[in-house]
C-alpha atoms as a PDB file:
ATOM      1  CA  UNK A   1      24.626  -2.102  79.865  1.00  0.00           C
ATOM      2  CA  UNK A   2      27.568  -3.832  82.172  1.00  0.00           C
ATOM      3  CA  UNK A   3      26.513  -5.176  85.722  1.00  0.00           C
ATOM      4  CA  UNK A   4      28.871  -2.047  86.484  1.00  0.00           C
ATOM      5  CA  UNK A   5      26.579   0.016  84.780  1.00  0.00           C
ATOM      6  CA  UNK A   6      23.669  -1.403  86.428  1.00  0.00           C
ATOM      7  CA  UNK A   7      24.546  -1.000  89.795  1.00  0.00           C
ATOM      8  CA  UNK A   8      25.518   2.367  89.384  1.00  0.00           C
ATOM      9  CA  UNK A   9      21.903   3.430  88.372  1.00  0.00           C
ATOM     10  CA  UNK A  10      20.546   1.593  90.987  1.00  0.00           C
ATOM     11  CA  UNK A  11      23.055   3.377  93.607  1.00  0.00           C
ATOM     12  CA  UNK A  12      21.964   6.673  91.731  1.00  0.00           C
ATOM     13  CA  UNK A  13      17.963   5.805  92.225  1.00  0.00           C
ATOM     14  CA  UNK A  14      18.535   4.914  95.707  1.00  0.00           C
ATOM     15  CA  UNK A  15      19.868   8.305  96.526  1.00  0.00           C
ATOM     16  CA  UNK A  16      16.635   9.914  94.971  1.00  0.00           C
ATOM     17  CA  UNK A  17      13.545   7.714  96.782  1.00  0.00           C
ATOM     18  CA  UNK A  18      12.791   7.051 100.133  1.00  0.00           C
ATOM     19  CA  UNK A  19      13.772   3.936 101.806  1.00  0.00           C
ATOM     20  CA  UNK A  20      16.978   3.715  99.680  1.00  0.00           C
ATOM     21  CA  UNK A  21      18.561   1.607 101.428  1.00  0.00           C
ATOM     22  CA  UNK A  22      16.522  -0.746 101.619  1.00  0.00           C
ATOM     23  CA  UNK A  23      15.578  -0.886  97.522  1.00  0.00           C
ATOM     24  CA  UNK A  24      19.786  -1.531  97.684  1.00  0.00           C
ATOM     25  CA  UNK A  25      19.555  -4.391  99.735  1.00  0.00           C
ATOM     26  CA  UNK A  26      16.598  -5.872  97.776  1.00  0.00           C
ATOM     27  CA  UNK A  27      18.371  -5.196  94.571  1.00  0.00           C
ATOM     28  CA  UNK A  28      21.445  -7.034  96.211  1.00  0.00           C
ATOM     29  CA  UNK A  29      19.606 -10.056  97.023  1.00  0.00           C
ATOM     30  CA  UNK A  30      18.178  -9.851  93.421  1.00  0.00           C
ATOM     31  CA  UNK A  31      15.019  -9.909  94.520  1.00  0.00           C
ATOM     32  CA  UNK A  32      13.889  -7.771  91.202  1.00  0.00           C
ATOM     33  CA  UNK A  33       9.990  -8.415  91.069  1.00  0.00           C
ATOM     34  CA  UNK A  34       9.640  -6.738  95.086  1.00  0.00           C
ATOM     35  CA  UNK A  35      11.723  -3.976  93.707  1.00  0.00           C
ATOM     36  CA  UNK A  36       9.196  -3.663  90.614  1.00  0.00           C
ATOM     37  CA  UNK A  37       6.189  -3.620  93.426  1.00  0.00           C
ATOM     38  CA  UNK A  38       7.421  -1.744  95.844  1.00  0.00           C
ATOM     39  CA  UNK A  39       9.225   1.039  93.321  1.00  0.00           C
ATOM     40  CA  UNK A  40       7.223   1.280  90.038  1.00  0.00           C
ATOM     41  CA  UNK A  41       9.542   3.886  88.943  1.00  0.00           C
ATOM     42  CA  UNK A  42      11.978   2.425  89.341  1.00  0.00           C
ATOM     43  CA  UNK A  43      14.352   2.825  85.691  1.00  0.00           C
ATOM     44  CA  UNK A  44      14.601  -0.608  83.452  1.00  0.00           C
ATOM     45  CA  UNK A  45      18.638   0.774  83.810  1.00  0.00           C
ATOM     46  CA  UNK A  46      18.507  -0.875  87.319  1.00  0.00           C
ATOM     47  CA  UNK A  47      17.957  -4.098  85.768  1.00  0.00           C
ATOM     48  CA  UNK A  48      19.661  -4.142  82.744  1.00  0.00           C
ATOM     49  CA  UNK A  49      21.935  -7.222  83.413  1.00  0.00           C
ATOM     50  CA  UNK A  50      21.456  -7.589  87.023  1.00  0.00           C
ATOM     51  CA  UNK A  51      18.565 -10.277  86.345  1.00  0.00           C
ATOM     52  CA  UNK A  52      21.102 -13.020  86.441  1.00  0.00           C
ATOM     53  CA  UNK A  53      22.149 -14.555  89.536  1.00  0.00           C
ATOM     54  CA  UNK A  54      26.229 -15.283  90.752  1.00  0.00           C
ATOM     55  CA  UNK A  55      25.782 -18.394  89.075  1.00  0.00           C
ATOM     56  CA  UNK A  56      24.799 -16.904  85.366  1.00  0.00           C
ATOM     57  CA  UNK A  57      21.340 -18.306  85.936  1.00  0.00           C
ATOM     58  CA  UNK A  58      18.820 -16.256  84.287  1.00  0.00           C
ATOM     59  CA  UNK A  59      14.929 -15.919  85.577  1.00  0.00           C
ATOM     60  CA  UNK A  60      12.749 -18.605  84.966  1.00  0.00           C
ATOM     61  CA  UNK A  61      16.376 -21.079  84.889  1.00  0.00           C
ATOM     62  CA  UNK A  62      17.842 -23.092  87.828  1.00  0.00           C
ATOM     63  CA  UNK A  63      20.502 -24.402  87.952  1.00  0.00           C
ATOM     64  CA  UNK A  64      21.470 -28.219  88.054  1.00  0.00           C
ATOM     65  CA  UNK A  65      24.023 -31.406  88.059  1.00  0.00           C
ATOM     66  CA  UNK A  66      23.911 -33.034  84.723  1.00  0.00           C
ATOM     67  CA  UNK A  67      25.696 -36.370  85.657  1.00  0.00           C
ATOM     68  CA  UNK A  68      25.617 -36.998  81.631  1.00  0.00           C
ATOM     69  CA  UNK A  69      27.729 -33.838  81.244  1.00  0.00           C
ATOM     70  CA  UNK A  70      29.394 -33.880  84.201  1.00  0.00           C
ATOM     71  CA  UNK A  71      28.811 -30.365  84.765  1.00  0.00           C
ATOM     72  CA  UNK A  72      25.898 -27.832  85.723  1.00  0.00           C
ATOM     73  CA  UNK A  73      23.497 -27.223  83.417  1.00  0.00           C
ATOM     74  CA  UNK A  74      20.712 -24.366  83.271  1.00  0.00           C
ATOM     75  CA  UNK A  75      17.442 -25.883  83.152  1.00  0.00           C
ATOM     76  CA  UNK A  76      13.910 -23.999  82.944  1.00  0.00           C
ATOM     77  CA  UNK A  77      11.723 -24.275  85.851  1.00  0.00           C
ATOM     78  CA  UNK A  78       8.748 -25.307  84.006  1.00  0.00           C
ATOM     79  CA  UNK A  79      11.004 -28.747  82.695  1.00  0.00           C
ATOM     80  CA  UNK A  80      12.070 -29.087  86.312  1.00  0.00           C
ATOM     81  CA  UNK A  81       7.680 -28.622  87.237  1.00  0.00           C
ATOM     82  CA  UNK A  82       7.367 -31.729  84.402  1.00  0.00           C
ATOM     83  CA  UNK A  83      10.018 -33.784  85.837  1.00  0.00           C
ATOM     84  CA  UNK A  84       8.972 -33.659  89.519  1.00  0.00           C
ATOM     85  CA  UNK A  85       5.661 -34.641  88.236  1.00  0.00           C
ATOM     86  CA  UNK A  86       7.236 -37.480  86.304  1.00  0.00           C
ATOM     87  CA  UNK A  87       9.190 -38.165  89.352  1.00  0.00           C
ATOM     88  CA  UNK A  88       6.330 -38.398  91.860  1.00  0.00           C
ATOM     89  CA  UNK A  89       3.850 -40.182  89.196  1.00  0.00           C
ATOM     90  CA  UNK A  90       6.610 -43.298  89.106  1.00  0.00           C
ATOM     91  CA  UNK A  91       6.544 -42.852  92.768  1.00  0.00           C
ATOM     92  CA  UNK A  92       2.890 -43.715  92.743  1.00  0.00           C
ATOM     93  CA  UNK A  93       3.864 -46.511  90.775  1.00  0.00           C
ATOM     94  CA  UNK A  94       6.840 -48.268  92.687  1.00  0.00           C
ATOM     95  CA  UNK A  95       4.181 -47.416  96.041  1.00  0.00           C
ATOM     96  CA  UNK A  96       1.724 -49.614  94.027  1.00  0.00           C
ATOM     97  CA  UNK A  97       4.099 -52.359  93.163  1.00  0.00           C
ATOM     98  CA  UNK A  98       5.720 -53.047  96.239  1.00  0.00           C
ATOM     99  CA  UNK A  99       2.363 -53.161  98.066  1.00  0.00           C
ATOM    100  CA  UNK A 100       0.946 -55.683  95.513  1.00  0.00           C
ATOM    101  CA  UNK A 101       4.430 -57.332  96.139  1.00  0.00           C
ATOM    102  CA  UNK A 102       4.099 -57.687  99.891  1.00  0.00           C
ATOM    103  CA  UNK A 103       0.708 -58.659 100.024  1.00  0.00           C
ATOM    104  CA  UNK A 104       1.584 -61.571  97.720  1.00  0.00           C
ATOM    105  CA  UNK A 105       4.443 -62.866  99.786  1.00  0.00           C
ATOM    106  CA  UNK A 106       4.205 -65.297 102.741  1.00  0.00           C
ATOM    107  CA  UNK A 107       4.949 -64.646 106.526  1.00  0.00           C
ATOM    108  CA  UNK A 108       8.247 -63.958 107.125  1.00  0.00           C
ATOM    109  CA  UNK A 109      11.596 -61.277 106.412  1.00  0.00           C
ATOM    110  CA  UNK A 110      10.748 -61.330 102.968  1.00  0.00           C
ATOM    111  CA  UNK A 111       7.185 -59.612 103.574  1.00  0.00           C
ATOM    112  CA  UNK A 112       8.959 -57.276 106.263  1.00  0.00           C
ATOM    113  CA  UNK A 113      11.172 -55.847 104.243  1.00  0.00           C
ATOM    114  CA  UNK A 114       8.733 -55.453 101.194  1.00  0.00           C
ATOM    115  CA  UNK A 115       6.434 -53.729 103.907  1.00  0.00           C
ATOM    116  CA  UNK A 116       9.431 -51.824 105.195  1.00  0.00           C
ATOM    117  CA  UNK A 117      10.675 -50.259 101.414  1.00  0.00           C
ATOM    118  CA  UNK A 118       6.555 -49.938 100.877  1.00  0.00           C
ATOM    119  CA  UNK A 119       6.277 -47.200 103.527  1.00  0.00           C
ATOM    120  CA  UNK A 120       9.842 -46.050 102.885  1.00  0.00           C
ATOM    121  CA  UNK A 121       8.214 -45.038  99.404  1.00  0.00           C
ATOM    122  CA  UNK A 122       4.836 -44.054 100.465  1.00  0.00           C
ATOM    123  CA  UNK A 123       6.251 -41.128 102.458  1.00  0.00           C
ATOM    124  CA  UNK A 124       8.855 -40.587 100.356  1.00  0.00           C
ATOM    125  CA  UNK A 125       6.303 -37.810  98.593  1.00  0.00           C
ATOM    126  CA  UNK A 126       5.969 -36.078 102.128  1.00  0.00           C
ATOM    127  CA  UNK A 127       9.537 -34.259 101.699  1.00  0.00           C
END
């Protein structure tokens, strides 16, 4: 079924339920799982197609820069779950390093600024 289609049965079940226009604004914002929720009767026709957001990205996708492609890329959340885990486990790491690495150095700028990137990567995880 077309995204024409689709929006066409959802205008139609919005004339036959209460609240209808609000099920049309959730259904705008593509908020699809509140409609499921909130209208259980809702007919899989309402759906059919609209799952994809203006950018083509389907559920359980986001979307992302690929600097090797040069373009945006669709990328499953749960690869995007393992790489923020990646991220923030070499985080740990370089937090590690660069204390070991300013407790080692002697008095002076050198030790400041090894301090200074230190907590710049310690609370780095905080955002």
């Amino acid at each position: 079924m077309s995204t024409n289609n689709t929006a066409v049965a959802a205008i139609e079940f919005s004339l036959k339920t209460d609240e209808g226009l609000e099920f049309l604004r959730i259904w705008q914002h593509g908020d699809f799982d509140a409609i499921r929720k909130e209208w259980p009767e809702c007919p899989k026709e309402c759906f059919d197609g609209a799952e994809i957001d203006i950018h083509g990205v389907k559920p359980g996708y986001v979307r992302q820069w690929s600097e090797e492609k040069g373009a945006y890329i669709h990328v499953e959340v749960n690869v995007i779950d393992q790489l923020k885990k990646a991220a923030l486990e070499k985080l740990n790491e370089a937090e590690k390093a660069w204390y070991a690495l300013a407790c080692e150095l002697d008095v002076g700028p050198g030790r400041t600024l090894a301090f200074e990137i230190y907590e710049k990567v310690r609370t780095a995880k905080r955002k």
